[in-house]
N, C-alpha and C. Protein backbone atom coordinates (compact mmCIF):
# COMPACT_ATOMS: atom_id res chain seq x y z
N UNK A 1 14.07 21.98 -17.03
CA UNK A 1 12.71 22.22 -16.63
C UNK A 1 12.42 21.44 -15.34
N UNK A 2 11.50 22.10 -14.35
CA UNK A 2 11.34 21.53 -13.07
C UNK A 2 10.34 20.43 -13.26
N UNK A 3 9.27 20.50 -14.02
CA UNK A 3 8.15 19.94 -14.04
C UNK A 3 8.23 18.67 -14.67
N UNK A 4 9.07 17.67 -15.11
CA UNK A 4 9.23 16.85 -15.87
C UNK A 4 8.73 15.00 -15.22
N UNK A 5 7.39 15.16 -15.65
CA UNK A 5 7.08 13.97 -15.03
C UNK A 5 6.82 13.64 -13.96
N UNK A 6 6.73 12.78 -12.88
CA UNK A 6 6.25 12.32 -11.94
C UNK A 6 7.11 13.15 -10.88
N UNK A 7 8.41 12.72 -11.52
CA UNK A 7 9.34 13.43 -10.74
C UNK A 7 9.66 14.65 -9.91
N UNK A 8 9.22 16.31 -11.63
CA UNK A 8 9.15 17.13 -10.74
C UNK A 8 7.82 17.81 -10.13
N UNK A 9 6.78 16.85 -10.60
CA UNK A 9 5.88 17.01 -9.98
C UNK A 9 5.49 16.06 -8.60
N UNK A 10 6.39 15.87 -7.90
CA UNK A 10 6.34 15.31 -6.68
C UNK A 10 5.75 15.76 -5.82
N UNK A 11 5.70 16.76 -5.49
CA UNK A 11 5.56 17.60 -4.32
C UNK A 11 3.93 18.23 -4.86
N UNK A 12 3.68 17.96 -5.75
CA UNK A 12 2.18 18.17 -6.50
C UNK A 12 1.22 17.26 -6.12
N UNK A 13 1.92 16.39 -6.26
CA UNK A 13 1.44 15.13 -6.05
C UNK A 13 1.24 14.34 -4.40
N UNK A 14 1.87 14.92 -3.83
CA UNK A 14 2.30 14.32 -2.40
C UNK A 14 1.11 15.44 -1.60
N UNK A 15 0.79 16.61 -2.45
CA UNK A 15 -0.15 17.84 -1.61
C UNK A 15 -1.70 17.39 -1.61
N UNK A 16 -1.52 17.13 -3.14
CA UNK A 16 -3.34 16.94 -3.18
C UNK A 16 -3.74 15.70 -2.96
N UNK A 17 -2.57 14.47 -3.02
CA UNK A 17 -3.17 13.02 -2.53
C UNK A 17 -3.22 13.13 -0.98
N UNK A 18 -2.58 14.25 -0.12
CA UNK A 18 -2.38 14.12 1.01
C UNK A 18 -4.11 14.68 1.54
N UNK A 19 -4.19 15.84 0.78
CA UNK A 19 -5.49 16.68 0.85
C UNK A 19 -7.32 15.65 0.53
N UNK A 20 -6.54 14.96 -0.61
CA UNK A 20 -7.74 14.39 -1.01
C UNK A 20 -7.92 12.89 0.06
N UNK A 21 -6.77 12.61 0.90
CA UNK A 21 -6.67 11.49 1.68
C UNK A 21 -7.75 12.13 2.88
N UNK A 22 -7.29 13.31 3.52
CA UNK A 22 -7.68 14.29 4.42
C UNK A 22 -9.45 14.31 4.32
N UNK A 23 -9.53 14.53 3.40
CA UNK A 23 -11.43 14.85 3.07
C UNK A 23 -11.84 13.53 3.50
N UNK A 24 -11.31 11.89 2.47
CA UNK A 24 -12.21 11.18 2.70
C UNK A 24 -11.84 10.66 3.98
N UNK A 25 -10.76 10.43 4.76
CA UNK A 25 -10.99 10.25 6.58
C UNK A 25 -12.21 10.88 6.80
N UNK A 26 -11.89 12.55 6.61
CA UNK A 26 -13.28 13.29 7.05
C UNK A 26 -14.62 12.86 7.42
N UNK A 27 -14.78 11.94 5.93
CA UNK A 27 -16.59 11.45 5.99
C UNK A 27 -16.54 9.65 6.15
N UNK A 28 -15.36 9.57 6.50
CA UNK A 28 -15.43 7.92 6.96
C UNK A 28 -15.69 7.85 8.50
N UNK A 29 -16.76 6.70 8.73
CA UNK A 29 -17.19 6.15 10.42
C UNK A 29 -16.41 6.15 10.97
N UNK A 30 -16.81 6.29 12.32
CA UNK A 30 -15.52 5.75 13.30
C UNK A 30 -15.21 4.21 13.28
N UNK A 31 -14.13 4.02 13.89
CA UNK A 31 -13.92 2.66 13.54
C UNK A 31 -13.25 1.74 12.03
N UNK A 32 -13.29 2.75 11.22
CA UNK A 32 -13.00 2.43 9.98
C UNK A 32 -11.35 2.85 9.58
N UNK A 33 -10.49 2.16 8.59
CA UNK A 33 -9.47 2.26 8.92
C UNK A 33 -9.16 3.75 7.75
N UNK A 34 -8.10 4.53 8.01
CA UNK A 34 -7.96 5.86 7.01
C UNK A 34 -7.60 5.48 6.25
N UNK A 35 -7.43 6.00 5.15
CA UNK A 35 -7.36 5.99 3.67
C UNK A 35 -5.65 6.92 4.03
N UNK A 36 -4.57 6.29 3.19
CA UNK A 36 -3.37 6.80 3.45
C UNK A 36 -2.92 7.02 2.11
N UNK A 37 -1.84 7.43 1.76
CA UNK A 37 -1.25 8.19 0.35
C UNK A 37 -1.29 7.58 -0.46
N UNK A 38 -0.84 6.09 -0.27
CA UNK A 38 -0.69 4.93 -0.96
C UNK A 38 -1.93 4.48 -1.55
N UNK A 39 -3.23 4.61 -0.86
CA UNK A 39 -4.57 4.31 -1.36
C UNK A 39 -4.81 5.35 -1.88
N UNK A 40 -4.63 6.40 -2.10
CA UNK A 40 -4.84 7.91 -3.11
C UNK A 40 -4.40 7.09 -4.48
N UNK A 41 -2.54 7.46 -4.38
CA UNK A 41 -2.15 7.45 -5.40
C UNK A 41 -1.07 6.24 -5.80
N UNK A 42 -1.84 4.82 -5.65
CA UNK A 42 -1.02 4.31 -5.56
C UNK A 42 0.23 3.85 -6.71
N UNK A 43 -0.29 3.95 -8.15
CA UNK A 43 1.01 3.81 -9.18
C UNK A 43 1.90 4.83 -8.40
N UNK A 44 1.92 5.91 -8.29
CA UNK A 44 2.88 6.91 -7.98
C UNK A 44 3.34 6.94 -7.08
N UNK A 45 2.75 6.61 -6.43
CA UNK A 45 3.26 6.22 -4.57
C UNK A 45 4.51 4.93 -5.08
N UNK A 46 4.07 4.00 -5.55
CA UNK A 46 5.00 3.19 -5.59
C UNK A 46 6.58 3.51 -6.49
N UNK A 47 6.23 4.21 -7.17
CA UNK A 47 7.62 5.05 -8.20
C UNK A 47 8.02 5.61 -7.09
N UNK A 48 7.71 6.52 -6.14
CA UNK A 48 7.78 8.02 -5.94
C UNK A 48 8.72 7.14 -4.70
N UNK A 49 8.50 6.27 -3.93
CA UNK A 49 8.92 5.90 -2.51
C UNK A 49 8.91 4.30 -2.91
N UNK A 50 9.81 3.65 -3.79
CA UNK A 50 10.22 2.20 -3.88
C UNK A 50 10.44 1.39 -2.70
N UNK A 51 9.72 0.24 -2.81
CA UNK A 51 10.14 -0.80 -1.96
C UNK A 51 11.55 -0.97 -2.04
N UNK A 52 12.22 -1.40 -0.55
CA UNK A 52 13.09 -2.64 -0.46
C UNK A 52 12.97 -3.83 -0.57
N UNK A 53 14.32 -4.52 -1.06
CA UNK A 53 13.79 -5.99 -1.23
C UNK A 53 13.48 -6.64 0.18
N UNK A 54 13.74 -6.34 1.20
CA UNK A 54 13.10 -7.04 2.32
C UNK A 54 12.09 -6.95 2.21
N UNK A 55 11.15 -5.64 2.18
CA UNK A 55 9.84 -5.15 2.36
C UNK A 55 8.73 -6.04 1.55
N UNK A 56 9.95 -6.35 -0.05
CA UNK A 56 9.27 -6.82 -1.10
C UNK A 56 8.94 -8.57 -0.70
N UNK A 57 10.01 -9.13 0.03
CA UNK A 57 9.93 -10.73 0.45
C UNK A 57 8.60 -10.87 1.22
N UNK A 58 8.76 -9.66 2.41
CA UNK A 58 8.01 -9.92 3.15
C UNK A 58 6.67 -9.67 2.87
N UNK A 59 6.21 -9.00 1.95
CA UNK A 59 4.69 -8.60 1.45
C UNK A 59 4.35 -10.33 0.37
N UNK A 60 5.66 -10.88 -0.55
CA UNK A 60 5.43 -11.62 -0.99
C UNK A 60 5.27 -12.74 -0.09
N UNK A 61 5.80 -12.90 1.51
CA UNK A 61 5.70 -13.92 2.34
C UNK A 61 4.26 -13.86 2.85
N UNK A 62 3.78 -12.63 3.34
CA UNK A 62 2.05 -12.40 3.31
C UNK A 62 1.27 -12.63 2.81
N UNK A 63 1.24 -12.60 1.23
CA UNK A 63 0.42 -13.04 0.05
C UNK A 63 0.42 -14.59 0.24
N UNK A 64 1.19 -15.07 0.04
CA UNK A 64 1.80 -16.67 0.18
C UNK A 64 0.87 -17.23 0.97
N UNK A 65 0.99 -16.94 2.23
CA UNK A 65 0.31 -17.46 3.04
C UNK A 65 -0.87 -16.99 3.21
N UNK A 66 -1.22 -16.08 3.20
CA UNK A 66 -2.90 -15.69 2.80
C UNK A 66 -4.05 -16.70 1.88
N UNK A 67 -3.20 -16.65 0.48
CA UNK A 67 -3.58 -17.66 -0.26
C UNK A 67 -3.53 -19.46 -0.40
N UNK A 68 -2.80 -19.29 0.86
CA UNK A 68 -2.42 -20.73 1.66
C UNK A 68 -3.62 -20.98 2.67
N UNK A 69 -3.81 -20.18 2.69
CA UNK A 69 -5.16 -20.15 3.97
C UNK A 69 -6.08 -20.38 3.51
N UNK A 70 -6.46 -20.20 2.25
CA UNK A 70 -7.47 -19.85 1.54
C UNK A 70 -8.07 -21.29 1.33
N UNK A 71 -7.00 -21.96 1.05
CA UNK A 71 -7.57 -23.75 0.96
C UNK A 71 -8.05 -24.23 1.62
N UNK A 72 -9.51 -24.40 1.26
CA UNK A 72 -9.90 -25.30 2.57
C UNK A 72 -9.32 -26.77 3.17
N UNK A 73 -8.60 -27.38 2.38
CA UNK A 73 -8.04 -28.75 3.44
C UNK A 73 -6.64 -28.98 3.20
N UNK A 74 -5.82 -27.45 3.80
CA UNK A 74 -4.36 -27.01 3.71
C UNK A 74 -3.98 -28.20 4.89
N UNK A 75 -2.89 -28.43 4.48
CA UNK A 75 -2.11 -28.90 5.67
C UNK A 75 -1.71 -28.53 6.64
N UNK A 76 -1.49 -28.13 8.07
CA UNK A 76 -1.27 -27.85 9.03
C UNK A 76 0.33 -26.94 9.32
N UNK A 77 0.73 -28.29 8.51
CA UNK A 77 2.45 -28.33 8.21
C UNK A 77 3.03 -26.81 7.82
N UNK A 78 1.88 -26.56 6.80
CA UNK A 78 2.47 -25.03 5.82
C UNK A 78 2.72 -24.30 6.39
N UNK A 79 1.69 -24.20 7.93
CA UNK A 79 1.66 -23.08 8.67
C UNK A 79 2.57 -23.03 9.74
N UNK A 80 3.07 -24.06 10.08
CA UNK A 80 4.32 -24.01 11.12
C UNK A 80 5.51 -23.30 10.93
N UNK A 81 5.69 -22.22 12.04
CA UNK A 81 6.72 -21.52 12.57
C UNK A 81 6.39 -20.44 11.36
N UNK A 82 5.24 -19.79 11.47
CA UNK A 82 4.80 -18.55 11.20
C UNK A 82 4.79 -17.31 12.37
């Protein structure tokens, strides 16, 4: 059977998150950033098109330091050779 899960409904999935991405750009301001596949559908987006582990360090190296920032009386130090 074609239809089995996320899987063979891929291409189902990739049409109407693409479509439903499409509308809300439509009625968003200028200036505002688009809404992309990943903000549609994102559990499935993430099955459908898996990270690499680089991709994965480096989103975890972003977080890191985001929440490093977040302190107000961080050390200086943390942030060197960012």
């Amino acid at each position: 059977m074609y239809a089995d899960g996320l899987i063979g409904n891929r291409g189902i999935l990739e049409v109407l998150g693409n479509l439903t991405a499409g509308q809300f750009n439509k009625m968003l301001p200028k200036g505002k950033s688009p809404y992309t596949l990943e903000d549609i559908i994102p559990k499935a987006f993430e099955y459908l098109y898996p990270m690499t582990n680089e991709d994965r360090k480096e989103l975890t190296n972003q977080r890191l330091l985001a929440f490093m920032a977040m302190a107000p009386n961080a050390p200086s130090i943390l942030f060197e050779g960012t």
